[in-house]
N, C-alpha and C. Protein backbone atom coordinates (compact mmCIF):
# COMPACT_ATOMS: atom_id res chain seq x y z
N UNK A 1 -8.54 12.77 -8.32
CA UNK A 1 -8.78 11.47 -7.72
C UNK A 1 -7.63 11.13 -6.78
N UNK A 2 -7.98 10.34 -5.44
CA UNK A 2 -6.89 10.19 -4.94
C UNK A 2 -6.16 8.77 -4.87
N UNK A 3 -5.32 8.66 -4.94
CA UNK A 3 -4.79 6.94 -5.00
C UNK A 3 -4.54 6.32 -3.74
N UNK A 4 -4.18 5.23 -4.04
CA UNK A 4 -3.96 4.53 -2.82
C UNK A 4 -2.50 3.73 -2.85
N UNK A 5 -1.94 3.09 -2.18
CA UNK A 5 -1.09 1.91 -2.01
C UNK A 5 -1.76 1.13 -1.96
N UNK A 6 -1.60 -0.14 -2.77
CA UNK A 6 -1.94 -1.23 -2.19
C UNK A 6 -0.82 -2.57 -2.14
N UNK A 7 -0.50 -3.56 -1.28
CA UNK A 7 0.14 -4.62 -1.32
C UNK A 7 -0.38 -5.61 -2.40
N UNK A 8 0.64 -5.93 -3.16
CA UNK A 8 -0.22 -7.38 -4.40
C UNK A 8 0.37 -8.88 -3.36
N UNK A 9 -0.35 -9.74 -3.67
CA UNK A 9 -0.64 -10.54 -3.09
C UNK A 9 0.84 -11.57 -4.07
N UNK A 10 1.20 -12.67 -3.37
CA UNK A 10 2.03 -13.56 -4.12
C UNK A 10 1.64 -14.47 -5.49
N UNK A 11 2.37 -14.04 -6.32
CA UNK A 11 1.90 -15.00 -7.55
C UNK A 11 1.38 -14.07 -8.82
N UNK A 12 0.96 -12.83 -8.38
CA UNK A 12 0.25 -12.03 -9.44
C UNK A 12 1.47 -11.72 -9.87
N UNK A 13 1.33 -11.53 -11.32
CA UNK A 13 2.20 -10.43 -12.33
C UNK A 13 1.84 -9.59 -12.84
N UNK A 14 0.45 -9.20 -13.04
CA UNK A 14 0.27 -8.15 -13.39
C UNK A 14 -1.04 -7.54 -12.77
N UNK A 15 -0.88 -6.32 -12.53
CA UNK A 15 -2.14 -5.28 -11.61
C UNK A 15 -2.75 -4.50 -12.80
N UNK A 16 -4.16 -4.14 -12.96
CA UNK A 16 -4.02 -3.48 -13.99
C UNK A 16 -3.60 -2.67 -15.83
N UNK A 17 -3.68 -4.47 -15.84
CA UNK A 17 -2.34 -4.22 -17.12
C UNK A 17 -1.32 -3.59 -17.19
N UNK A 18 -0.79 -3.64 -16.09
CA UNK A 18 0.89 -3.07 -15.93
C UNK A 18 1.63 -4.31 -15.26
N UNK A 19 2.68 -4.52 -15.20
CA UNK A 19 3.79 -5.14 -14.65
C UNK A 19 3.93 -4.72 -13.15
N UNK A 20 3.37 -6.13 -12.02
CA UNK A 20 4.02 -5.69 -10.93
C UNK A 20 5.41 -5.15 -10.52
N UNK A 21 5.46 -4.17 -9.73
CA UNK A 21 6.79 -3.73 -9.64
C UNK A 21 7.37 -4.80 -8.23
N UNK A 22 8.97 -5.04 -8.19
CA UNK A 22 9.67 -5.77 -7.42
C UNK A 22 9.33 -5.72 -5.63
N UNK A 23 8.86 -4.55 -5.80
CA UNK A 23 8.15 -3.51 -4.39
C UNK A 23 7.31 -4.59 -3.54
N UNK A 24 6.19 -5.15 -5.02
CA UNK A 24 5.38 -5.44 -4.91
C UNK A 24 4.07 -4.88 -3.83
N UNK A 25 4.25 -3.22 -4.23
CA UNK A 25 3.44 -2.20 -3.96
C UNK A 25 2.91 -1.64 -5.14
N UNK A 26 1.31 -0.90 -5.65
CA UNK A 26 1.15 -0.23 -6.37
C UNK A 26 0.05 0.66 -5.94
N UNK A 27 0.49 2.12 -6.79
CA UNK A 27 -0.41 2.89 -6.59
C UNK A 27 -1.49 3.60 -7.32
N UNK A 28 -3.45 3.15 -7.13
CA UNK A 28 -3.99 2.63 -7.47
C UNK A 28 -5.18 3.62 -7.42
N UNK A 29 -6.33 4.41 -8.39
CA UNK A 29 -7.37 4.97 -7.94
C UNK A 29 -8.41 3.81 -7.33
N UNK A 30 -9.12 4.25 -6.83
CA UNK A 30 -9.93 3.26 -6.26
C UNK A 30 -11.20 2.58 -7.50
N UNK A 31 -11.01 3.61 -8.60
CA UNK A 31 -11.81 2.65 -9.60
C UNK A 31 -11.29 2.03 -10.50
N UNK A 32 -9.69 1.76 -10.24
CA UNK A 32 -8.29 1.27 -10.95
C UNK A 32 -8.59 -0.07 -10.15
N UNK A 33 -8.57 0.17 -8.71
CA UNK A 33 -8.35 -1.22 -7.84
C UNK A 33 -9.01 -1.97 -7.57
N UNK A 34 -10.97 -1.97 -8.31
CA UNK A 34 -12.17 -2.22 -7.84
C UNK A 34 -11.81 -3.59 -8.09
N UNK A 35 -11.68 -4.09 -9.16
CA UNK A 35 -11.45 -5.70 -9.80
C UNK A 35 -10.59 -6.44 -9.18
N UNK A 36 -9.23 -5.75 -9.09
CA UNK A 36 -8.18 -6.79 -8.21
C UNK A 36 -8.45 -6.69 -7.16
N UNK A 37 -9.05 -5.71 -6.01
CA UNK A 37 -9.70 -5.97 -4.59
C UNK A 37 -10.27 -7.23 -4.67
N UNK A 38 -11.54 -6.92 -5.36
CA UNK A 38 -12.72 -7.87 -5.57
C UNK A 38 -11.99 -9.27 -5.56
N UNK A 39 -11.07 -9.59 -6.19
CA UNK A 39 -10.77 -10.57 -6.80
C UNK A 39 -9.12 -11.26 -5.85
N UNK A 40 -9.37 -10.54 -4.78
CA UNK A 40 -7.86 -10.97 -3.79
C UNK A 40 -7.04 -10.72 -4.05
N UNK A 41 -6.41 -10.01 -5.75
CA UNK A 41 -5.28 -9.88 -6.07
C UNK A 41 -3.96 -8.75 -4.73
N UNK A 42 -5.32 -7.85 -4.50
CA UNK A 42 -4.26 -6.46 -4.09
C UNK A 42 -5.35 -6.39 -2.58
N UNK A 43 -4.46 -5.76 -1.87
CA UNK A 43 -5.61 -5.32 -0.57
C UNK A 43 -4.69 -4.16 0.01
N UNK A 44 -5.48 -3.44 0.65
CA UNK A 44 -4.53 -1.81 1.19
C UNK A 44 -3.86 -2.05 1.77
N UNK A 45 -2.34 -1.45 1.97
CA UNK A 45 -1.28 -1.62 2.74
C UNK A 45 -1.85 -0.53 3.85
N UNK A 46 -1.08 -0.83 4.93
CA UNK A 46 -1.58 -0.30 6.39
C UNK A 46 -0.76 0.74 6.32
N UNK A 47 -1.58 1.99 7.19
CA UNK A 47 -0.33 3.32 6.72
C UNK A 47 0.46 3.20 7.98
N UNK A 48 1.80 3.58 8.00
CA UNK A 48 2.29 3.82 8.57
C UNK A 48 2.48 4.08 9.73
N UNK A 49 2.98 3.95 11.09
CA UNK A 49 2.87 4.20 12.32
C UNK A 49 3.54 5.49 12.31
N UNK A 50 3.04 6.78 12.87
CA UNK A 50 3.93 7.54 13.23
C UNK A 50 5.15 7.64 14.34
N UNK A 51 6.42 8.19 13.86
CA UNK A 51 7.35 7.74 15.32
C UNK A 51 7.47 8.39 16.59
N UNK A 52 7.38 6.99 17.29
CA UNK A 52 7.27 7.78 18.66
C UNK A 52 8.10 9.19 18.70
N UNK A 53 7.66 9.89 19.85
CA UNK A 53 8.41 11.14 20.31
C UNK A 53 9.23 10.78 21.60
N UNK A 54 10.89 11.04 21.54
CA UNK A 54 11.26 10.50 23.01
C UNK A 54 10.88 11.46 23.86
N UNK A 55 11.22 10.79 25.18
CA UNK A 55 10.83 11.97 26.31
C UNK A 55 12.44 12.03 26.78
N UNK A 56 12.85 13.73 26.60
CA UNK A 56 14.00 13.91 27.11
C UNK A 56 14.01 14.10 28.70
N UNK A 57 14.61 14.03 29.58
CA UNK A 57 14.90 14.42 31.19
C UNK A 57 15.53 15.98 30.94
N UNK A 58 14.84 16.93 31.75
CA UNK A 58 15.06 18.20 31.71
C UNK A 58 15.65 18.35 32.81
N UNK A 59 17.50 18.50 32.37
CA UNK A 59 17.87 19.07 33.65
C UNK A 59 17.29 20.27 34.72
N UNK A 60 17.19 19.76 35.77
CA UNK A 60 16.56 21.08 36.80
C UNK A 60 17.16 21.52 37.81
């Protein structure tokens, strides 16, 4: 199964019957996260931007 990240929303303490972590990120199967989706607790964190590539000047 694959998991996910998700962001918890302010105010929750607990995801899943576990203890939000300080992160306030958790990582979640998608039939772990069906209820707190549903329910506003958690929603997917956005992945990541990859980093730009600079453009070097090629001495010529």
């Amino acid at each position: 199964m694959q998991k996910t990240i998700y962001r918890v929303a302010p105010g929750v303490a607990e995801i899943n019957g576990k203890k939000v972590p300080t992160s306030r990120k958790v990582t979640l199967t998608e039939a772990e996260a069906l209820y707190d989706l549903a329910h506003g607790r958690i929603e997917v964190e956005a992945p990541a931007k990859p980093a730009r590539r600079s453009r070097r000047k090629v001495a010529s």
